[in-house]
N, C-alpha and C. Protein backbone atom coordinates (compact mmCIF):
# COMPACT_ATOMS: atom_id res chain seq x y z
N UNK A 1 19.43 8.79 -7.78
CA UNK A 1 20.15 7.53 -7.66
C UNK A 1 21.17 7.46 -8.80
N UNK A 2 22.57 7.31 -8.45
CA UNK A 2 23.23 7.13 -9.32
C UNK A 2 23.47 5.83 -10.13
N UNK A 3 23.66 5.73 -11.55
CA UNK A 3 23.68 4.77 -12.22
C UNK A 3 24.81 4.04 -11.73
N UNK A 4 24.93 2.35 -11.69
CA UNK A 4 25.86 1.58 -11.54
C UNK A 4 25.93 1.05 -12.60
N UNK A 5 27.31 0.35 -12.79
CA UNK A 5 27.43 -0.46 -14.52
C UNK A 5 27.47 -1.90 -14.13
N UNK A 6 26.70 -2.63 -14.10
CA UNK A 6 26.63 -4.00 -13.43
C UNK A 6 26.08 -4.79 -14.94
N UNK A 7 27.43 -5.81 -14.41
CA UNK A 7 26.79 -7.54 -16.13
C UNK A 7 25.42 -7.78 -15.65
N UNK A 8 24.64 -8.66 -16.24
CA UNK A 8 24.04 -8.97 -16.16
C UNK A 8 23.40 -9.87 -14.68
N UNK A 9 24.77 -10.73 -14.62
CA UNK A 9 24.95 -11.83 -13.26
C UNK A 9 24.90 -11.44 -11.80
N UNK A 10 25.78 -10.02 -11.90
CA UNK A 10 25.98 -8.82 -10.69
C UNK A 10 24.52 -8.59 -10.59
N UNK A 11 24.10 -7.88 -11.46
CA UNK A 11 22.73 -7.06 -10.86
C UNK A 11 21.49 -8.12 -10.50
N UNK A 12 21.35 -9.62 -11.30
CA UNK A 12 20.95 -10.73 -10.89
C UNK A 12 21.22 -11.14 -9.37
N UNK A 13 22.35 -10.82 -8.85
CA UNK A 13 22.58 -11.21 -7.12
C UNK A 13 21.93 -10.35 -6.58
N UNK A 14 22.56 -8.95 -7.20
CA UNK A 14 22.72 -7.97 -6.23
C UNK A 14 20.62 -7.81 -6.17
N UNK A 15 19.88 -7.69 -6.89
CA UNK A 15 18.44 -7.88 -7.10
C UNK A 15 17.89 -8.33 -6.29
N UNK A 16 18.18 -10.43 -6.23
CA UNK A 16 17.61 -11.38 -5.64
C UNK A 16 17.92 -11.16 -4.07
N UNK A 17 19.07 -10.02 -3.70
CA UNK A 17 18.86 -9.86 -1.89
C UNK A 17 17.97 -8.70 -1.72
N UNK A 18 17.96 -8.12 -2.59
CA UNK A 18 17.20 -6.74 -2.69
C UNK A 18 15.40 -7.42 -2.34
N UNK A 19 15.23 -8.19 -3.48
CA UNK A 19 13.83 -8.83 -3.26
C UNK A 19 13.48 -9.51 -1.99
N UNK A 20 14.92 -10.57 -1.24
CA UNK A 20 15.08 -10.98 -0.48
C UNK A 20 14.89 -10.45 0.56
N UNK A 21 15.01 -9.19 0.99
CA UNK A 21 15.06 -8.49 2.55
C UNK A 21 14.09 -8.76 2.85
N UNK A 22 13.04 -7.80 1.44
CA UNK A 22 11.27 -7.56 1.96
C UNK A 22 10.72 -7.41 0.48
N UNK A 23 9.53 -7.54 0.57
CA UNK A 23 8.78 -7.54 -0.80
C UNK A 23 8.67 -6.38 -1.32
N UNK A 24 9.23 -6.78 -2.95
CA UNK A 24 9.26 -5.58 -3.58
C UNK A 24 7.84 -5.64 -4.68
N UNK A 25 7.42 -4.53 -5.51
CA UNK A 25 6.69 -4.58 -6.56
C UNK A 25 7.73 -4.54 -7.32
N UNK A 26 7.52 -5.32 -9.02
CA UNK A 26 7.44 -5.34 -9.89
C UNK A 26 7.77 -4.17 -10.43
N UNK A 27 7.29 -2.78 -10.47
CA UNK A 27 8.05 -1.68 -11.03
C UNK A 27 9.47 -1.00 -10.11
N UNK A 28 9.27 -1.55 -8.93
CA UNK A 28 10.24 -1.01 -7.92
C UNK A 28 11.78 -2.01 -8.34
N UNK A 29 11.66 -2.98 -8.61
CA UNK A 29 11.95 -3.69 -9.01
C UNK A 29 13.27 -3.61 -10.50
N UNK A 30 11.92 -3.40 -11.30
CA UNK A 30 12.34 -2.67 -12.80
C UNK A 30 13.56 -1.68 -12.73
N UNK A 31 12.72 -0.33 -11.76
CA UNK A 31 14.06 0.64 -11.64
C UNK A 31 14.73 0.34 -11.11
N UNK A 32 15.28 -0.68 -10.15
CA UNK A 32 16.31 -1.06 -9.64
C UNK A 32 17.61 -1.51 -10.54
N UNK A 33 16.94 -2.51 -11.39
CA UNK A 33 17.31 -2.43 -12.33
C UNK A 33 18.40 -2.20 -13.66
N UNK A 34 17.55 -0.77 -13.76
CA UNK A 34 17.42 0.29 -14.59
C UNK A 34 19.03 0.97 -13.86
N UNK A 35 18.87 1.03 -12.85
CA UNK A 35 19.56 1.76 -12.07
C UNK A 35 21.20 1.47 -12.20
N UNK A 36 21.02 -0.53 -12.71
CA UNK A 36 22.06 -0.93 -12.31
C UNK A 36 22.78 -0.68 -14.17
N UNK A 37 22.23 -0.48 -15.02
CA UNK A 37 22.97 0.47 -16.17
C UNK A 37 22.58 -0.74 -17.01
N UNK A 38 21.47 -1.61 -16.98
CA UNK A 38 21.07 -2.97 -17.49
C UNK A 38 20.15 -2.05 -18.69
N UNK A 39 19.89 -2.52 -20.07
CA UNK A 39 19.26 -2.63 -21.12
C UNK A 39 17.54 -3.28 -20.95
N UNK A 40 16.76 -2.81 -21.57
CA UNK A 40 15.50 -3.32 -21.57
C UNK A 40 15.39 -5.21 -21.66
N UNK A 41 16.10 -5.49 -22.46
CA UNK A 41 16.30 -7.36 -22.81
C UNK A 41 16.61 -7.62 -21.42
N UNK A 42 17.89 -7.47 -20.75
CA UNK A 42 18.43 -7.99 -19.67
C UNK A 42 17.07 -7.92 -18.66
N UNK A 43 17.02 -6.85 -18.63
CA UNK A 43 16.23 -6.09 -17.68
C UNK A 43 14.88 -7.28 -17.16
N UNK A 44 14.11 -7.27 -18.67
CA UNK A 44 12.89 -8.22 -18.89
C UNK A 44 13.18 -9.76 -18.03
N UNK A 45 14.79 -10.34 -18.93
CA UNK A 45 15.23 -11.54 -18.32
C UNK A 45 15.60 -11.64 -16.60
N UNK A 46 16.12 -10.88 -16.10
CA UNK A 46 15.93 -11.14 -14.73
C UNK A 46 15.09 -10.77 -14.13
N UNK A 47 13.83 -9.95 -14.71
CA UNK A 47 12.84 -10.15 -13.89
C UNK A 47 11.26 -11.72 -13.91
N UNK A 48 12.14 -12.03 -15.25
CA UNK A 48 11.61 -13.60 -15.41
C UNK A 48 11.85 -14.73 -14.24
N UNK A 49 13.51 -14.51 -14.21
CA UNK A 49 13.99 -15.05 -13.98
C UNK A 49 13.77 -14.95 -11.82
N UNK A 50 13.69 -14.07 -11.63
CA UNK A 50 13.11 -13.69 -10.11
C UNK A 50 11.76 -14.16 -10.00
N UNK A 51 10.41 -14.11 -10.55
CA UNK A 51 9.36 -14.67 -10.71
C UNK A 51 9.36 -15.82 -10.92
N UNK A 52 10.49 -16.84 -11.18
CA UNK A 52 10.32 -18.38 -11.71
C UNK A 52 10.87 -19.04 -10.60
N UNK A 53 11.90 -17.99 -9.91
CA UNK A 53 12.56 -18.54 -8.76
C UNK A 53 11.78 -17.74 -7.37
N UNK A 54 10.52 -17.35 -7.17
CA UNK A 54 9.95 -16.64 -6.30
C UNK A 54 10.24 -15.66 -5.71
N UNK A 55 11.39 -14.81 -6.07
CA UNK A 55 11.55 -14.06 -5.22
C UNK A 55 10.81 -12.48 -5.23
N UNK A 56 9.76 -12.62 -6.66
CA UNK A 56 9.14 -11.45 -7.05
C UNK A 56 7.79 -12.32 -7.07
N UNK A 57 6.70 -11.66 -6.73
CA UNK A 57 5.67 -11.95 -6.40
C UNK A 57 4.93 -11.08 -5.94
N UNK A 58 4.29 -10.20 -7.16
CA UNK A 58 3.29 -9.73 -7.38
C UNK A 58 2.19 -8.93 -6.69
N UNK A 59 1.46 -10.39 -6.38
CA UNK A 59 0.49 -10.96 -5.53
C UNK A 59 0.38 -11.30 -4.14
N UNK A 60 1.84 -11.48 -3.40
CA UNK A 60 2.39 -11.49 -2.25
C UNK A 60 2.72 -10.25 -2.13
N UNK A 61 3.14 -9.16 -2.57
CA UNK A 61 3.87 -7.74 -2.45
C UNK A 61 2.43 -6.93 -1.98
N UNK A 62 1.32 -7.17 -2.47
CA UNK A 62 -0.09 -6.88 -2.68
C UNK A 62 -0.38 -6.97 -1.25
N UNK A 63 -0.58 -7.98 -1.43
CA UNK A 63 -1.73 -8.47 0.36
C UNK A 63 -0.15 -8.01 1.71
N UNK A 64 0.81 -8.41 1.23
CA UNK A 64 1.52 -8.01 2.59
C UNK A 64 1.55 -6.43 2.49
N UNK A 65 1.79 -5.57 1.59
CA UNK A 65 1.52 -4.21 1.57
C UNK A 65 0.42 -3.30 2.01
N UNK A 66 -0.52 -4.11 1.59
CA UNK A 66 -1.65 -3.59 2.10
C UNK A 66 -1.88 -3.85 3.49
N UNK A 67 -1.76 -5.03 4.16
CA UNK A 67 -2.05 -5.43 5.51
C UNK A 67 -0.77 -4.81 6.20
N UNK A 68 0.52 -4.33 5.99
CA UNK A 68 1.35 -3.77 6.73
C UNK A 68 0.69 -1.90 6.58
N UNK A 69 0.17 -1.23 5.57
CA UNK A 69 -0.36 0.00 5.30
C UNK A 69 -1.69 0.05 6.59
N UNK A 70 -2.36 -1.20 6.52
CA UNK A 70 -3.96 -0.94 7.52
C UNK A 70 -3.31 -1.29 8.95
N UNK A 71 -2.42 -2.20 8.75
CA UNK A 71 -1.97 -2.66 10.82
C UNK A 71 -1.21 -1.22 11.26
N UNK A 72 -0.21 -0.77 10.37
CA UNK A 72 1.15 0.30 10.96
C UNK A 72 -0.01 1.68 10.77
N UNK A 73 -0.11 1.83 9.37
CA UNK A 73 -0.76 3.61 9.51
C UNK A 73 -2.02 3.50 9.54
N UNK A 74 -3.03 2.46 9.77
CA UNK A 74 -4.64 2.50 10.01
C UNK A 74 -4.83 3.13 8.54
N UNK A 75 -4.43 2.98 7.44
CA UNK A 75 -5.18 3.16 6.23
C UNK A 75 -6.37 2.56 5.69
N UNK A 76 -7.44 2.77 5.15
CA UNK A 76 -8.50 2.81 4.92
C UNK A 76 -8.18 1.85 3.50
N UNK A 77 -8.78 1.29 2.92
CA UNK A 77 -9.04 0.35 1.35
C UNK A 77 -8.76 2.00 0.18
N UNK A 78 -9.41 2.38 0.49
CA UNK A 78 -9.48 3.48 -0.60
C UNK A 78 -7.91 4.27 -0.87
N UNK A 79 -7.15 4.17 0.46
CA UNK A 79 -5.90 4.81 0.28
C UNK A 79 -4.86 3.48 0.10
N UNK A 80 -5.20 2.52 0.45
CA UNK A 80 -4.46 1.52 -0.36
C UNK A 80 -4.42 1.51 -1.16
N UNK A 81 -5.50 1.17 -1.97
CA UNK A 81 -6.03 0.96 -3.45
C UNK A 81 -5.08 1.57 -4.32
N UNK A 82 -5.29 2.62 -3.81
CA UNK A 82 -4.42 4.51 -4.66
C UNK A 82 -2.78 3.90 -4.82
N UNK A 83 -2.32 3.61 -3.29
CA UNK A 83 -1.05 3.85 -2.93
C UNK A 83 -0.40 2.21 -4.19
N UNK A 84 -1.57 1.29 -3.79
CA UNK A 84 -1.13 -0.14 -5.02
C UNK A 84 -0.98 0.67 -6.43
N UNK A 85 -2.04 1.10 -6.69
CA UNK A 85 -2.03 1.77 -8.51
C UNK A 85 -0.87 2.14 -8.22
N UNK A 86 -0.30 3.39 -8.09
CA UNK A 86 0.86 4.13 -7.86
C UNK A 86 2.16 3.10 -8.17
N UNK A 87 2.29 2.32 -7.91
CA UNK A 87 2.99 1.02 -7.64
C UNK A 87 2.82 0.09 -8.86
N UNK A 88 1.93 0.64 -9.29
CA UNK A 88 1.62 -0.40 -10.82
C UNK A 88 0.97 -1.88 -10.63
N UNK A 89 0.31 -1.92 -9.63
CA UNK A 89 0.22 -3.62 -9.13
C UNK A 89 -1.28 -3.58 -9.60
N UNK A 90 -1.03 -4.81 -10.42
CA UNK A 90 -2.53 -5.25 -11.18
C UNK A 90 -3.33 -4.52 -10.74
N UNK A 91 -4.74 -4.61 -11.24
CA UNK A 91 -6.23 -5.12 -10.68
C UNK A 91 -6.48 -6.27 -10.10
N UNK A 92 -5.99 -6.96 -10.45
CA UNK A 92 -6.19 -8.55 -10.04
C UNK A 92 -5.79 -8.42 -8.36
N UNK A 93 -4.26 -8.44 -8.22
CA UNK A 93 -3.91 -8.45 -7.02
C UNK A 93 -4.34 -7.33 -6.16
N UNK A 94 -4.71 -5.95 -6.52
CA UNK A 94 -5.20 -5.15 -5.74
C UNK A 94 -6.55 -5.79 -5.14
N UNK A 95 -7.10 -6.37 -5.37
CA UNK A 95 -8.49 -6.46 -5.03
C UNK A 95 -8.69 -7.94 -4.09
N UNK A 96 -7.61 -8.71 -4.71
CA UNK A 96 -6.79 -9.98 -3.45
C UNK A 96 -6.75 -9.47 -2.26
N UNK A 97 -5.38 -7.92 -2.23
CA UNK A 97 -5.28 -7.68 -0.97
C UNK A 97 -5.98 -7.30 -0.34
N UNK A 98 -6.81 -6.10 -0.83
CA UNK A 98 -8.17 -5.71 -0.37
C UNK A 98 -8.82 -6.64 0.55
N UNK A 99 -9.20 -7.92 0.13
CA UNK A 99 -9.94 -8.64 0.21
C UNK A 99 -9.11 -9.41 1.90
N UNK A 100 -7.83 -9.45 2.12
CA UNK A 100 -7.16 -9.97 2.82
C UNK A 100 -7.40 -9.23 4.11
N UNK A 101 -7.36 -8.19 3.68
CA UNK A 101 -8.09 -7.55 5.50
C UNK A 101 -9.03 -8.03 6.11
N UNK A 102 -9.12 -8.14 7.29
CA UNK A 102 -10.54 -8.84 7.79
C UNK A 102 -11.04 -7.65 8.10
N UNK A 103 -12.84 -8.35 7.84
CA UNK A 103 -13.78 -7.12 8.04
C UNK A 103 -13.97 -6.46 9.21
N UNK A 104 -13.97 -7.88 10.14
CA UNK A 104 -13.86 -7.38 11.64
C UNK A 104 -12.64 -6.21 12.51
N UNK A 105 -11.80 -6.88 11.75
CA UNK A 105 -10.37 -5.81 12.16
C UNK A 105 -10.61 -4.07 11.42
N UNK A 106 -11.06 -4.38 10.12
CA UNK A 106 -11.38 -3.09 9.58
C UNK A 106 -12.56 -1.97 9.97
N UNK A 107 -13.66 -3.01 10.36
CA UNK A 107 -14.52 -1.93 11.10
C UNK A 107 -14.19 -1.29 12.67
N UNK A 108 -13.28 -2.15 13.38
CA UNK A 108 -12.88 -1.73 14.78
C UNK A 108 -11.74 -0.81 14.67
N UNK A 109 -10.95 -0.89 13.49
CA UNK A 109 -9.64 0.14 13.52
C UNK A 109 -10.61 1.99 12.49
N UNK A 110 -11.66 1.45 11.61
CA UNK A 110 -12.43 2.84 12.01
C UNK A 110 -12.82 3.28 13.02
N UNK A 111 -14.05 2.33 13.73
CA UNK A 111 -14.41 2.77 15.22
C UNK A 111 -13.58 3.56 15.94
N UNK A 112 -12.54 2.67 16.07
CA UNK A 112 -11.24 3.68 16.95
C UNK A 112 -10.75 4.91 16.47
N UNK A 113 -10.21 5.01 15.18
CA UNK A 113 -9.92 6.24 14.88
C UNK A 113 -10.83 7.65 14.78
N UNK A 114 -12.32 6.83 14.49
CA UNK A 114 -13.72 7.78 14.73
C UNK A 114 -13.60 8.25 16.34
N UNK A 115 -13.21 7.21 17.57
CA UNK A 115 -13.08 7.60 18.78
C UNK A 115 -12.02 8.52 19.27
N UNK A 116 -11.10 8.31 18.58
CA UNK A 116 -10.19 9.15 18.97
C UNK A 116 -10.07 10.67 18.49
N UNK A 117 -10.19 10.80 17.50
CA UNK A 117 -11.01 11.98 16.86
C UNK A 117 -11.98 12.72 17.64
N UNK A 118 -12.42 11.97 18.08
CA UNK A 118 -13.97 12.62 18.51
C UNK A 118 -14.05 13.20 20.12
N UNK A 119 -12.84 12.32 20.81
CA UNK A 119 -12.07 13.12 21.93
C UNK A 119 -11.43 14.57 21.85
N UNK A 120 -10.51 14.38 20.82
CA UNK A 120 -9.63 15.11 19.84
C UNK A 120 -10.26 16.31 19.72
N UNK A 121 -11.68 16.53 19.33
CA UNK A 121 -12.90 17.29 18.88
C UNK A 121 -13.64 17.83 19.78
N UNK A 122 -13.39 17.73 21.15
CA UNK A 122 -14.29 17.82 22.09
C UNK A 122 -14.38 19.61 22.57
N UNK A 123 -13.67 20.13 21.86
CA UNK A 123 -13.65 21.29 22.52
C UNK A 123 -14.36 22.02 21.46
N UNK A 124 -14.73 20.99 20.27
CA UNK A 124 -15.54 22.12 19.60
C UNK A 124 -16.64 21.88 19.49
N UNK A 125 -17.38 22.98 19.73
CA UNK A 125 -18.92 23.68 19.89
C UNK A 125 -19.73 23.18 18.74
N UNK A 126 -19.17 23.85 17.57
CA UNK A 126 -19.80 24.44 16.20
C UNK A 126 -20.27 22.56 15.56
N UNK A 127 -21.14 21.85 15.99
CA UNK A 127 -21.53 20.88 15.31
C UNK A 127 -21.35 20.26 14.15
N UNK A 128 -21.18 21.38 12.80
CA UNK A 128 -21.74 21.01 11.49
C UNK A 128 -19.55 21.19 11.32
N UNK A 129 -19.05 22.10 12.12
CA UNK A 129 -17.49 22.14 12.40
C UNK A 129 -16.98 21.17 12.09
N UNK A 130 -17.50 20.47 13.41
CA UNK A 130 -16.91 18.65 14.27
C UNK A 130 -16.93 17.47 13.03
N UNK A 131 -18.60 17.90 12.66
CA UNK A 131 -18.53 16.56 11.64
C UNK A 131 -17.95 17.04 10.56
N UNK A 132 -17.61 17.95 10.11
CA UNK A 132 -16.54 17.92 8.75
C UNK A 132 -15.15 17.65 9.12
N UNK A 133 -14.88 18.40 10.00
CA UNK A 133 -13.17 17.93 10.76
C UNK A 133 -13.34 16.22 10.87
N UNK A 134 -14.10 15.59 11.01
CA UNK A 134 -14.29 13.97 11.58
C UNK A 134 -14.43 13.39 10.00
N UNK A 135 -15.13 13.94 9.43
CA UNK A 135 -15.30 13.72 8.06
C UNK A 135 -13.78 13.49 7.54
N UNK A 136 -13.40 14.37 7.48
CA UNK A 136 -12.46 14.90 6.65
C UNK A 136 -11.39 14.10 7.05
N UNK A 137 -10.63 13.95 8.82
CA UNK A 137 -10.03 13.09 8.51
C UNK A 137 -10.17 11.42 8.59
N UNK A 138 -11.17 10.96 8.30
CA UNK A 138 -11.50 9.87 8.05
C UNK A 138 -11.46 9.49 6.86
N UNK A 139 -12.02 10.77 6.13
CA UNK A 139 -12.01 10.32 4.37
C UNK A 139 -10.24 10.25 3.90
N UNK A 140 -9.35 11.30 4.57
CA UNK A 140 -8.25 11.54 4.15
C UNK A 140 -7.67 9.77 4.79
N UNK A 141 -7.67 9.37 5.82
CA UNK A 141 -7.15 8.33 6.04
C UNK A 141 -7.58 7.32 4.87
N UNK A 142 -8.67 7.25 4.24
CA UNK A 142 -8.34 6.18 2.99
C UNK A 142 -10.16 5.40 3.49
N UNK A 143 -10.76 5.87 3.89
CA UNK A 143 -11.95 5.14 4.88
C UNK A 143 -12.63 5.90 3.75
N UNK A 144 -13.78 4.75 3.14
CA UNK A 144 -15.03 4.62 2.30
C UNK A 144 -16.11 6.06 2.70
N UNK A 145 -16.53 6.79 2.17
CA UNK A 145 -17.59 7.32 2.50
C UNK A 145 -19.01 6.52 3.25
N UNK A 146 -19.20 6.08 2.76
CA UNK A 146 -20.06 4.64 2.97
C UNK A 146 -20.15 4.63 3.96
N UNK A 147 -19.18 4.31 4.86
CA UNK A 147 -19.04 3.83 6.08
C UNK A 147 -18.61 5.02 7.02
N UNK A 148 -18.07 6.05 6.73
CA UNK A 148 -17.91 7.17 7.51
C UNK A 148 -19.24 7.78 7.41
N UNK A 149 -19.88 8.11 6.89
CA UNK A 149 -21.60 8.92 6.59
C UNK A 149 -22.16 8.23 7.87
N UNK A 150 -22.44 7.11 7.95
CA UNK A 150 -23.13 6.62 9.23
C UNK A 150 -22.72 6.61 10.64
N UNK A 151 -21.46 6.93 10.62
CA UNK A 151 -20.56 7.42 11.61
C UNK A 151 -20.77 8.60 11.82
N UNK A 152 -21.33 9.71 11.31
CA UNK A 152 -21.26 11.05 11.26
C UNK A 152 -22.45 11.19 12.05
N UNK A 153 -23.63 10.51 11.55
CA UNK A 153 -25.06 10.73 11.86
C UNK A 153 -25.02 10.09 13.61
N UNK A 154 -24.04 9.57 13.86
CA UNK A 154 -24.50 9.44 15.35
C UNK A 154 -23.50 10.47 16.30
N UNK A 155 -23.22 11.41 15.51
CA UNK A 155 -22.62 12.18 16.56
C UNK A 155 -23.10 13.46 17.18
């Protein structure tokens, strides 16, 4: 990304549509920024200044991220979790969004992906095969051990 040389006021607009489209995090944010050839002081002040006027929000970036990650790619809590850290977003709000999934929706979008898999799988023989391939991509989708282990045992 190439650096732009933007006052203070410029990168203040140009920011608040940036935040405006769709929710940004807080470090995504920062380098934006950064980007626009702004100093650490400035930098700090308009991101005050976006948080006082709502257009950065944290805690909203959290739960809609996560619930757009489990509805669009069927991600699992565990690969959220990861993908929030990465992102720099609290503890606090990670565990909000977490919490924002419903349980009901979360155990039926495993079910399904355990079903579809398991179609997917049908041509193989080798038993102890199947359940590691089923394993494996269940755990890789971001899905708890916990809850995949008991999934395994009924197959």
């Amino acid at each position: 990304m190439e650096r732009q040389n933007l006052t203070p006021d410029q990168a203040f607009q140009k920011v608040k549509q940036y935040c405006a489209y769709q929710e940004r995090s807080h470090s995504e944010v920062k380098e934006k920024l950064y980007s626009f050839g702004l100093y650490k002081k400035e930098v700090e002040e308009i991101l005050s200044k976006l948080i006082e006027e709502n257009y950065l929000n944290e805690e909203r970036f959290a739960i809609q991220y996560a619930g757009g990650k489990f509805r669009m790619k069927q991600w699992g809590r565990v690969k959220i979790k990861y993908a929030l850290k990465q992102k720099q977003v609290s503890e606090y709000c990670i565990k909000k969004a977490i919490k924002a999934i419903p349980e009901t929706d979360y155990n039926r979008t495993l079910q399904k992906l355990f079903d579809e898999k398991l179609r997917s799988l049908r041509s193989e023989k080798n038993i102890f095969i199947k359940k590691r391939k089923m394993q494996d991509h269940l755990l890789q989708k971001g899905f708890e051990s916990s809850l995949v282990s008991p999934l395994l045992s009924t197959m």
